[in-house]
C-alpha atoms as a PDB file:
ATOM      1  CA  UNK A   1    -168.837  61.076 -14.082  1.00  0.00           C
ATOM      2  CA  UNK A   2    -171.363  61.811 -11.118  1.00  0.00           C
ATOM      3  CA  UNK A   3    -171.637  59.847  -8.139  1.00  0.00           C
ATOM      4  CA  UNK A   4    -173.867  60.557  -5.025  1.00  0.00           C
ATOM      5  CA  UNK A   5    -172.968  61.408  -2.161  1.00  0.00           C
ATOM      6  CA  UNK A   6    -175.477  61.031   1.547  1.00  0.00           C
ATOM      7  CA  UNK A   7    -174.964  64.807   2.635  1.00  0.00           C
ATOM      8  CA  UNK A   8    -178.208  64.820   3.733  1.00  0.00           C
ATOM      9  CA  UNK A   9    -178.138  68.380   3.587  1.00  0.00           C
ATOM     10  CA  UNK A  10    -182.244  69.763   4.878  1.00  0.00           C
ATOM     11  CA  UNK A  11    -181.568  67.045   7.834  1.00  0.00           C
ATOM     12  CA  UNK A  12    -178.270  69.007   9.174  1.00  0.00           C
ATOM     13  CA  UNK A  13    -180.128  72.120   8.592  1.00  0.00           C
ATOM     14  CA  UNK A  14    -177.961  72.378   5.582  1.00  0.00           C
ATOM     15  CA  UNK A  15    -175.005  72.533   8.255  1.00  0.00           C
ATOM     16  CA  UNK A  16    -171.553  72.583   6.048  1.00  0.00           C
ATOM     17  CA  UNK A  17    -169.697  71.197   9.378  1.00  0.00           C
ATOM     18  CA  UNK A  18    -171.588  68.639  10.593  1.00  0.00           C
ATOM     19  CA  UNK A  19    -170.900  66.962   7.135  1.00  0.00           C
ATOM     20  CA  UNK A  20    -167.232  67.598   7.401  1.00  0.00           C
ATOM     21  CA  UNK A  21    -167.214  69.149   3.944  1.00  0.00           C
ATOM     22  CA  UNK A  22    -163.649  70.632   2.771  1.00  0.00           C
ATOM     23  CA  UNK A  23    -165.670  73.966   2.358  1.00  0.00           C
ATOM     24  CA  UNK A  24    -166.986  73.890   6.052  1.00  0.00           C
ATOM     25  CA  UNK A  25    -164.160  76.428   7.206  1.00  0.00           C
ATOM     26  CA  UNK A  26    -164.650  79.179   4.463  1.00  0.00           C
ATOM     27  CA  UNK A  27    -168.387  78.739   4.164  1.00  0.00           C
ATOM     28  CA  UNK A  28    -170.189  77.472   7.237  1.00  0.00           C
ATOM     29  CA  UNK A  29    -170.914  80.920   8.476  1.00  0.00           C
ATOM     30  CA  UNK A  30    -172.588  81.959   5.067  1.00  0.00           C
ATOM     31  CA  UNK A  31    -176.699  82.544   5.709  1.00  0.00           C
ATOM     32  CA  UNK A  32    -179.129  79.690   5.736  1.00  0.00           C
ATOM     33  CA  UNK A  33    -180.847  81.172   2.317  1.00  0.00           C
ATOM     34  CA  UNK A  34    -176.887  80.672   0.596  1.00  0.00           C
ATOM     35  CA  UNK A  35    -176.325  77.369   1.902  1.00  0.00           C
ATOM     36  CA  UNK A  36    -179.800  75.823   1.050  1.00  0.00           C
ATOM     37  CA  UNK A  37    -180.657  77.662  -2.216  1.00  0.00           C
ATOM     38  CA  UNK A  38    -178.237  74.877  -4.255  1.00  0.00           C
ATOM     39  CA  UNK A  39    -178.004  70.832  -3.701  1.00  0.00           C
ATOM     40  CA  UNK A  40    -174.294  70.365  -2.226  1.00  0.00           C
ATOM     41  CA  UNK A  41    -171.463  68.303  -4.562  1.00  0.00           C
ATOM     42  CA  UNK A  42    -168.175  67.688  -3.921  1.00  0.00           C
ATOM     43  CA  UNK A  43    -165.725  68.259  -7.387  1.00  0.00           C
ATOM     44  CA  UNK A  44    -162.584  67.024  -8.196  1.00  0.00           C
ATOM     45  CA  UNK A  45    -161.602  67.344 -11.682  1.00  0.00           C
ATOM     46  CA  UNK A  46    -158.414  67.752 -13.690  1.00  0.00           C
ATOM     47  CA  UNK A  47    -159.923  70.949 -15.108  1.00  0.00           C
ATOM     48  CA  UNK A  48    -161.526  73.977 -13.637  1.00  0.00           C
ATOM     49  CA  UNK A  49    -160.850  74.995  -9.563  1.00  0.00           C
ATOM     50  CA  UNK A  50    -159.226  73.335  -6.984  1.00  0.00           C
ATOM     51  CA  UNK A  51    -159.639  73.351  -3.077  1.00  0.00           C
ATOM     52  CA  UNK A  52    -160.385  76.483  -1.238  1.00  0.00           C
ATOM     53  CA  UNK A  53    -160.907  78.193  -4.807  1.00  0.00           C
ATOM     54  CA  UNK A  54    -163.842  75.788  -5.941  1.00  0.00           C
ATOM     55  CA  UNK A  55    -165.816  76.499  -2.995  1.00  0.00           C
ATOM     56  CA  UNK A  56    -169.146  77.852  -3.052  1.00  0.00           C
ATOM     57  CA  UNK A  57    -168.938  78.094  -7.100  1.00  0.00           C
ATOM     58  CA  UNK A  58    -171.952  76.268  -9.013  1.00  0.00           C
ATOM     59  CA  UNK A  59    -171.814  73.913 -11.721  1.00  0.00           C
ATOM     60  CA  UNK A  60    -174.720  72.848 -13.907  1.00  0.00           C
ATOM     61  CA  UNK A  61    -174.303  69.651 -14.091  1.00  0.00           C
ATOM     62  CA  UNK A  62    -176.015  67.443 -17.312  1.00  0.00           C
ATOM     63  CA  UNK A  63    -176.650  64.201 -17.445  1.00  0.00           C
ATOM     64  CA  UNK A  64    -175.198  62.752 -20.720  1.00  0.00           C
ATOM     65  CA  UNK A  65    -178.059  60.447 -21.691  1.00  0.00           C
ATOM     66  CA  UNK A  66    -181.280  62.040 -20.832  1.00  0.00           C
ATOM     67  CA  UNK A  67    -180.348  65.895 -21.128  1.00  0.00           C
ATOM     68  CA  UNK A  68    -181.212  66.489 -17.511  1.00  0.00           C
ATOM     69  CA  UNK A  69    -179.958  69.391 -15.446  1.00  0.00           C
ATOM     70  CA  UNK A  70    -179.321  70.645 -12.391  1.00  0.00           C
ATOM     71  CA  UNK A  71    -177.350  73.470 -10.678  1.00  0.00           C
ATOM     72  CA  UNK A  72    -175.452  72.716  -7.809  1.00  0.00           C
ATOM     73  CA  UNK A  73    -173.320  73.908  -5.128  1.00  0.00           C
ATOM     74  CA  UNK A  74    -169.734  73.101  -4.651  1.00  0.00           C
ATOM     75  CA  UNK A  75    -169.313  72.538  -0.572  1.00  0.00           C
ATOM     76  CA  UNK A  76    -166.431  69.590  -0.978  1.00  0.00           C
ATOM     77  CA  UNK A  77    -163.203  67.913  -2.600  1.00  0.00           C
ATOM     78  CA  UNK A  78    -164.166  64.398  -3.438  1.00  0.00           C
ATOM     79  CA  UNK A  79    -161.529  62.425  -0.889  1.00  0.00           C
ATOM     80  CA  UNK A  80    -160.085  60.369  -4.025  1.00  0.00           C
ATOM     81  CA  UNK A  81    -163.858  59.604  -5.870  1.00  0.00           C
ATOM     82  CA  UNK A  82    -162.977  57.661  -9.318  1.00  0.00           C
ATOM     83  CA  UNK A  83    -159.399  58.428  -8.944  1.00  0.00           C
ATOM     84  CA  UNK A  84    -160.294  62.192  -8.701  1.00  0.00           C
ATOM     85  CA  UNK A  85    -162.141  63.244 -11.815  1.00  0.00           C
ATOM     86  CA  UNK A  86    -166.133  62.962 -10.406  1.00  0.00           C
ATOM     87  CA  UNK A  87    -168.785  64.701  -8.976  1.00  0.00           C
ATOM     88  CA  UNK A  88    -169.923  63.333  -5.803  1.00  0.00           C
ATOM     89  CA  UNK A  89    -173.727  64.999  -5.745  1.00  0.00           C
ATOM     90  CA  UNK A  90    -176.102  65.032  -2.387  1.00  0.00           C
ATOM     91  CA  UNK A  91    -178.558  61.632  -3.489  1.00  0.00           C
ATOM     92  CA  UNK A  92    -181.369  63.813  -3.931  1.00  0.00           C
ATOM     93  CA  UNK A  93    -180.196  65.862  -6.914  1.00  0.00           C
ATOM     94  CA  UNK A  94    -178.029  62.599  -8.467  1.00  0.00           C
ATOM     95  CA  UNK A  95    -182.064  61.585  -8.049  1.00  0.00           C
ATOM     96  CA  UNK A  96    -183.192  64.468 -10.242  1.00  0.00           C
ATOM     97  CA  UNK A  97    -180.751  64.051 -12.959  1.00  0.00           C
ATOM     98  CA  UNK A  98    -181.133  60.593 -12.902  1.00  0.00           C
ATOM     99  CA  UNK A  99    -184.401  60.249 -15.329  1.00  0.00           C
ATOM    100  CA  UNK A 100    -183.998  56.807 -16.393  1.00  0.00           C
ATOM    101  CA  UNK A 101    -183.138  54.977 -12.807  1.00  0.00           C
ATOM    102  CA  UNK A 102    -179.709  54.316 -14.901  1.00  0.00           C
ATOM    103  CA  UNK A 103    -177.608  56.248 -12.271  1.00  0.00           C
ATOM    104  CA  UNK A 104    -178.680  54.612  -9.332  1.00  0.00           C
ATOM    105  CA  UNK A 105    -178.464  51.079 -10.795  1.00  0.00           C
ATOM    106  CA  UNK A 106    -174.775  51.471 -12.011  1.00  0.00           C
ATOM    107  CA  UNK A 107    -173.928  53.653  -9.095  1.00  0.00           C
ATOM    108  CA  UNK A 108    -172.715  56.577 -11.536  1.00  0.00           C
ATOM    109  CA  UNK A 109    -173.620  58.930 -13.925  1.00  0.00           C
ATOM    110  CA  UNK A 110    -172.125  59.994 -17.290  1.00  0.00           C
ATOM    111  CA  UNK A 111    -172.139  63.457 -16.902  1.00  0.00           C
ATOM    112  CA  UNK A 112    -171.293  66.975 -18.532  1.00  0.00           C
ATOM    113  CA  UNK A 113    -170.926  70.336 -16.837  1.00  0.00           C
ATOM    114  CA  UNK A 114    -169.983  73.846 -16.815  1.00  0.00           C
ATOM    115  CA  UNK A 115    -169.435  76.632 -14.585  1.00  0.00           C
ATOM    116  CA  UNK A 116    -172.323  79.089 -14.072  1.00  0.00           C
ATOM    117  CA  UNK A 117    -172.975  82.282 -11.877  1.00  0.00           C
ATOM    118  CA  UNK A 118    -174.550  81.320  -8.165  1.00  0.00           C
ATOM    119  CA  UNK A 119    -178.029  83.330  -7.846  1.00  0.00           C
ATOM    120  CA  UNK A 120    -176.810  86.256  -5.345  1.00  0.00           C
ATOM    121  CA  UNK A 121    -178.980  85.629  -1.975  1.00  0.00           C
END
C-alpha cells in the first residue's frame, strides 16, 4: 500500500532536515542534483531494508490497478504508517501514479514495487 506524504520537497529546496526525515543525518549533505533527481518516500515494510540501510535506495513503485510507475527515493521510515507495511510517497508522485483519482479519494494506493539501481549523479 502507498500513502502520501506532504514533504514538499522543491519548496525546502529538497532540504532532507527541514522535513525531519529519518535519512536527514546520513544524507542531508549529499548534492542538490542527488537529492532532487528522485520524489522522496518513506518505506517500512516487512521485507527488503530497514533504517539507516534503506536510505537513499530507490524503489519503483507500481500502482496495482493502472500499471503506473514511478521511481522514487527512500529519505524516511514511515513513523508506524498502516501498522508499518506502506509507502508514504511526497503527494506529487502518489499524484503521478495515481491515474484514475482512485488514490486520492481512498487516501491509499494498492501498490507493487521492487528495488532498482539509483541513476549515479
Amino acid at each position: 500500500m502507498a500513502t502520501y506524504i506532504e514533504y514538499n520537497a522543491p519548496s525546502v529546496n529538497w532540504d532532507l532536515g527541514a522535513v525531519s526525515a529519518s535519512c536527514a543525518a546520513l544524507d542531508e549533505d549529499k548534492p542538490l542534483e542527488w537529492r532532487s533527481l528522485y520524489w522522496w518516500t518513506a518505506f517500512c515494510w516487512p521485507t527488503g531494508p530497514r533504517g539507516d540501510d534503506a536510505c537513499g535506495q530507490c524503489v519503483q513503485v507500481t500502482n496495482s490497478v493502472t500499471g503506473a510507475s514511478a521511481t522514487v527515493r527512500i529519505v524516511d521510515d514511515c513513523g508506524g504508517i498502516n501498522g508499518g507495511e506502506a509507502l508514504g510517497m511526497d503527494t506529487p508522485v502518489f499524484h503521478q501514479i495515481d491515474t484514475d483519482g482512485r488514490g486520492m479519494a481512498d487516501g491509499q494506493l494498492e501498490v507493487n514495487y521492487q528495488f532498482v539501481n539509483c541513476a549515479v549523479v
